[in-house]
Protein backbone atom coordinates (compact mmCIF):
# COMPACT_ATOMS: atom_id res chain seq x y z
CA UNK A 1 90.13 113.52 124.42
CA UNK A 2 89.24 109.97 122.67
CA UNK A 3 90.02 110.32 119.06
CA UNK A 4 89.32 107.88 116.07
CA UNK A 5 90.95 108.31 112.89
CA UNK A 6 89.57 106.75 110.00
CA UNK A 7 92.15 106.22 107.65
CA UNK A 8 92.09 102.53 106.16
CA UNK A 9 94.71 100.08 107.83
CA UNK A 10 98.49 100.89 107.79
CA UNK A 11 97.85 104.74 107.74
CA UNK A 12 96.75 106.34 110.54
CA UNK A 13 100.09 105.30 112.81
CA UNK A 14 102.24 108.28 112.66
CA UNK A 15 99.23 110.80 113.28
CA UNK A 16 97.97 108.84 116.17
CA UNK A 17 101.31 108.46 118.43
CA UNK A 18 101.58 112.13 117.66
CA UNK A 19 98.08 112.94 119.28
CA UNK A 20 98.98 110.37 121.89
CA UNK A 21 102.21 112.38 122.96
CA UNK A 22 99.92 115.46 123.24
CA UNK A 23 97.70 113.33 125.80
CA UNK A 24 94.76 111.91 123.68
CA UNK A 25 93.60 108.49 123.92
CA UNK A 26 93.82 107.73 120.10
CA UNK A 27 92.08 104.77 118.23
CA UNK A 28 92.44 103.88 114.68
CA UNK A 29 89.19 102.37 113.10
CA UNK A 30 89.42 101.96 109.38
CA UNK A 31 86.32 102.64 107.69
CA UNK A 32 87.48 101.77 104.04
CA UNK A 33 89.69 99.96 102.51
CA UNK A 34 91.43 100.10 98.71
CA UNK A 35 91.80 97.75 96.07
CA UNK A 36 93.38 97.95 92.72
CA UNK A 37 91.52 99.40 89.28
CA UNK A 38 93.07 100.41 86.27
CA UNK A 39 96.71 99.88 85.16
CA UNK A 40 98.71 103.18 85.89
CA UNK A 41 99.39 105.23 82.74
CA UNK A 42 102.86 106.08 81.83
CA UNK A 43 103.69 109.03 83.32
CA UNK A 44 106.29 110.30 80.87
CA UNK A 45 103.54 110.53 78.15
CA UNK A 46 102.49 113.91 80.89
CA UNK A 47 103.73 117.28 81.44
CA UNK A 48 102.38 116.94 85.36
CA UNK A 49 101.01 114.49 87.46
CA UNK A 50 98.97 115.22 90.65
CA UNK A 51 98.09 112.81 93.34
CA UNK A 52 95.03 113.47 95.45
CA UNK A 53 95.71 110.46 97.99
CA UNK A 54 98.85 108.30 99.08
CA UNK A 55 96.82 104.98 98.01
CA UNK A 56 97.34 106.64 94.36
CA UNK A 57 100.99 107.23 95.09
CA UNK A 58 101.49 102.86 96.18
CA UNK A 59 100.58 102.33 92.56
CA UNK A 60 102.91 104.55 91.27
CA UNK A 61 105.23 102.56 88.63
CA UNK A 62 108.66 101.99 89.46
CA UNK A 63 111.38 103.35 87.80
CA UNK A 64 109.38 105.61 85.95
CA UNK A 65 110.38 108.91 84.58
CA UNK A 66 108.70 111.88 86.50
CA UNK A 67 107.86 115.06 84.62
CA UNK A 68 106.32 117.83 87.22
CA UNK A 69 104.64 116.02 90.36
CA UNK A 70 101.97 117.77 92.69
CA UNK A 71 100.88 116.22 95.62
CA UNK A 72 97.39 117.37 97.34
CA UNK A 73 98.74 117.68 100.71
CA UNK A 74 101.92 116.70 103.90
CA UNK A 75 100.94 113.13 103.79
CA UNK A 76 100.83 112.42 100.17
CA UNK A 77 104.22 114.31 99.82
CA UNK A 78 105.58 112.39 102.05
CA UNK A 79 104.51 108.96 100.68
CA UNK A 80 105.98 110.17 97.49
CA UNK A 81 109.12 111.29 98.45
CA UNK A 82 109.51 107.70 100.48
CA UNK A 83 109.09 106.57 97.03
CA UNK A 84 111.53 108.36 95.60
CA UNK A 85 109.38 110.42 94.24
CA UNK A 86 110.25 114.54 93.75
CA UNK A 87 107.36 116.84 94.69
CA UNK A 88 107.25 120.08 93.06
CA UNK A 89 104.21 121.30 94.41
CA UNK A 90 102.49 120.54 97.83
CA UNK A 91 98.41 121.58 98.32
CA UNK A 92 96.73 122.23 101.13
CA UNK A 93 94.54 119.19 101.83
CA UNK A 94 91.71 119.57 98.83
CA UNK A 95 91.43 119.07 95.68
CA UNK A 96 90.77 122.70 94.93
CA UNK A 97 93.61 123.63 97.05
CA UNK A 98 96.01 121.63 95.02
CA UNK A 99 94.48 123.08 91.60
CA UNK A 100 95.42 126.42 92.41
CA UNK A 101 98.88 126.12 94.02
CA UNK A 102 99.83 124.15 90.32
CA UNK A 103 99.78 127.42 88.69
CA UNK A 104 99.63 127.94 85.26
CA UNK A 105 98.07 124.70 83.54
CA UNK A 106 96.56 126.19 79.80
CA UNK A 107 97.53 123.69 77.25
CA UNK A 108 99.24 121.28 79.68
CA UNK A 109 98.81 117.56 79.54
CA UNK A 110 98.30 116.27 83.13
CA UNK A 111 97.26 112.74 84.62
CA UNK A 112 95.18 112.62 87.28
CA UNK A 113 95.72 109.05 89.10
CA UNK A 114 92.76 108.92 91.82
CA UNK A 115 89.99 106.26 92.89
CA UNK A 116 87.08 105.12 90.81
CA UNK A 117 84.70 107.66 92.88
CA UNK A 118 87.00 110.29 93.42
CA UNK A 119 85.43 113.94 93.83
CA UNK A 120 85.62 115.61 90.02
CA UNK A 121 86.91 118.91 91.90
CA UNK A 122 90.48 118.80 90.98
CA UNK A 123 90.25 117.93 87.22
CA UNK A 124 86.91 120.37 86.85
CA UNK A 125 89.66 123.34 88.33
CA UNK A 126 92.25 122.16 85.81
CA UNK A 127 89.89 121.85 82.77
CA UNK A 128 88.81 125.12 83.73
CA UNK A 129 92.40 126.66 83.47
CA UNK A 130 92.63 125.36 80.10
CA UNK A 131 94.62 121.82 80.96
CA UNK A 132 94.06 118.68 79.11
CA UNK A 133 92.93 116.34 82.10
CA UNK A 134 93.21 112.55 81.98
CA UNK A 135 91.89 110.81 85.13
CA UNK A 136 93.34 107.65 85.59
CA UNK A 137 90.72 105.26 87.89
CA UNK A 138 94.05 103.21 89.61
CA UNK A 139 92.09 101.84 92.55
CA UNK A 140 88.98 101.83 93.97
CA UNK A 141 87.77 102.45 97.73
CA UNK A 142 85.30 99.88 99.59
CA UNK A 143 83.75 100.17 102.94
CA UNK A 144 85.43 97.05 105.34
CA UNK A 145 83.29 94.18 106.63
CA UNK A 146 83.67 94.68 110.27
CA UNK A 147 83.76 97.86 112.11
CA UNK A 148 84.68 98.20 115.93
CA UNK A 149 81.21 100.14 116.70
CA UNK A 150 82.19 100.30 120.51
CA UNK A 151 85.09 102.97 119.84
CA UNK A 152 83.19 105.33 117.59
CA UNK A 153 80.00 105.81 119.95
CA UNK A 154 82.23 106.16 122.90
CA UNK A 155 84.58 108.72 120.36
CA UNK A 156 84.26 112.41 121.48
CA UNK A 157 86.05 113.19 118.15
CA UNK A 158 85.64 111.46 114.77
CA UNK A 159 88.43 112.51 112.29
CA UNK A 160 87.71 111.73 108.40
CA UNK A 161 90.40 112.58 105.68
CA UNK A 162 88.40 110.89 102.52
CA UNK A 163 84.62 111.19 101.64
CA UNK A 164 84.58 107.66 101.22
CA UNK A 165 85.11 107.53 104.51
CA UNK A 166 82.35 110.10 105.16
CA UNK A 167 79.73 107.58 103.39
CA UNK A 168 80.77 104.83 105.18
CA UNK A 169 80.15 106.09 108.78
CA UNK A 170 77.33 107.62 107.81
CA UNK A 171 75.85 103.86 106.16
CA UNK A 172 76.68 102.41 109.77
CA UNK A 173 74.16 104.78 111.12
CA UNK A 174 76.14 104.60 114.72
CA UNK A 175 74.83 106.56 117.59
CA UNK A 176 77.76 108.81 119.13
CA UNK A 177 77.84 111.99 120.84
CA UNK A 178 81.71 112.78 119.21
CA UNK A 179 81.99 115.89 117.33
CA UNK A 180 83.83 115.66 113.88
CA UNK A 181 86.36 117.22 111.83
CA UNK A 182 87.91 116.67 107.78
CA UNK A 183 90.76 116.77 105.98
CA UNK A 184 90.46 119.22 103.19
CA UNK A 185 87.39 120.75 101.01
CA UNK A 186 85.81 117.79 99.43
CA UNK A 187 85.48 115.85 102.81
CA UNK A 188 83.87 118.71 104.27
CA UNK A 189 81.70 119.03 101.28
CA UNK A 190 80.78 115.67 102.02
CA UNK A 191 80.39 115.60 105.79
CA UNK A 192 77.96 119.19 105.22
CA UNK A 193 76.15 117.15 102.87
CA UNK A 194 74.90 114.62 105.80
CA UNK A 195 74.84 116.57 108.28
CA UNK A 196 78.43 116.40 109.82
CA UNK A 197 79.35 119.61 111.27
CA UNK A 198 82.85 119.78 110.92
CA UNK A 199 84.74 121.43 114.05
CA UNK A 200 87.32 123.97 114.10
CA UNK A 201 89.87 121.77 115.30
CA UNK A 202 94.07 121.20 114.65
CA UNK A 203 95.47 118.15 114.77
């Protein structure tokens, strides 16, 4: 099968040559890519900090200290633990799904480092259980100038893992036959909400 991912440069790698060892013809075509925003709070100041994306956990500060540390899903775990990081909790791709793995949050300060448009899913969950949220705007996502058109109409599977990525593609109005699939809740959300269906696929 041809498969594009559309994770912005530098982050795709390891998921493609995994795909390519099962016998897919894999192309990475970045759709986005991120910039800094706001300083990162201290996170000491915390009793938890989540991280929805692994371009939150790059602007993590060094030498820090940690109090409890969610991460939304594998790949941001990962990223943080390269960092030297400790994860206590792990979701399962969305927002959502990283709200209620946290557990208990009533009365708990926690900082929510994300992008400037990030979906208000996670911290709407946590207010909800009672947690004093502070969403922290540490970079912003843009779509790139150039886009290789030629490998996304000839895709027969477009993979998205951010709705930013979602609203680019769809702003490129590209004619392809591929079907689609998302990483986690709010990039489905986002695909439904212009008419991506997303397949019932596992990569």
């Amino acid at each position: 099968m041809r498969i594009v991912l559309t994770r912005p440069a530098g982050r795709g790698e390891a998921l493609a040559e995994r795909l390519r060892a099962q016998g897919h013809e894999v192309a990475c075509v970045p759709l986005t890519r991120v910039e800094d925003a706001e300083a990162f709070p201290d996170p000491a100041q915390f009793d938890g900090v989540l991280f929805a994306s692994p371009a939150a956990v790059e602007r993590a500060p060094a030498g820090a200290r940690w109090p409890r540390v969610g991460a939304v899903g594998a790949t941001t775990a990962r990223a943080l633990s390269a960092r030297g990081i400790r994860v206590d909790v792990v979701g399962g791709g969305g927002g959502v799904e990283l709200a209620d793995e946290w557990g208990p949050a009533l009365g708990r300060r926690l900082l929510l480092p994300q992008a400037e448009d990030a979906h208000p899913d996670l911290a709407a969950r946590l207010r909800d259980a009672g947690a004093h949220v502070t969403c922290a705007a540490v970079y912003r996502t843009v779509p790139v100038a150039e886009v290789d058109r030629p490998l996304l109409e000839r895709a027969e599977l477009i993979c998205f893992f951010a709705p930013s990525a979602v609203r680019a593609f769809t702003a490129l109005r590209v004619a392809t036959g591929a079907r689609f699939w998302g990483l986690g809740e709010t990039t489905r959300a986002a695909m439904a909400e212009r008419g991506l269906e997303a397949g019932a696929f596992e990569l």
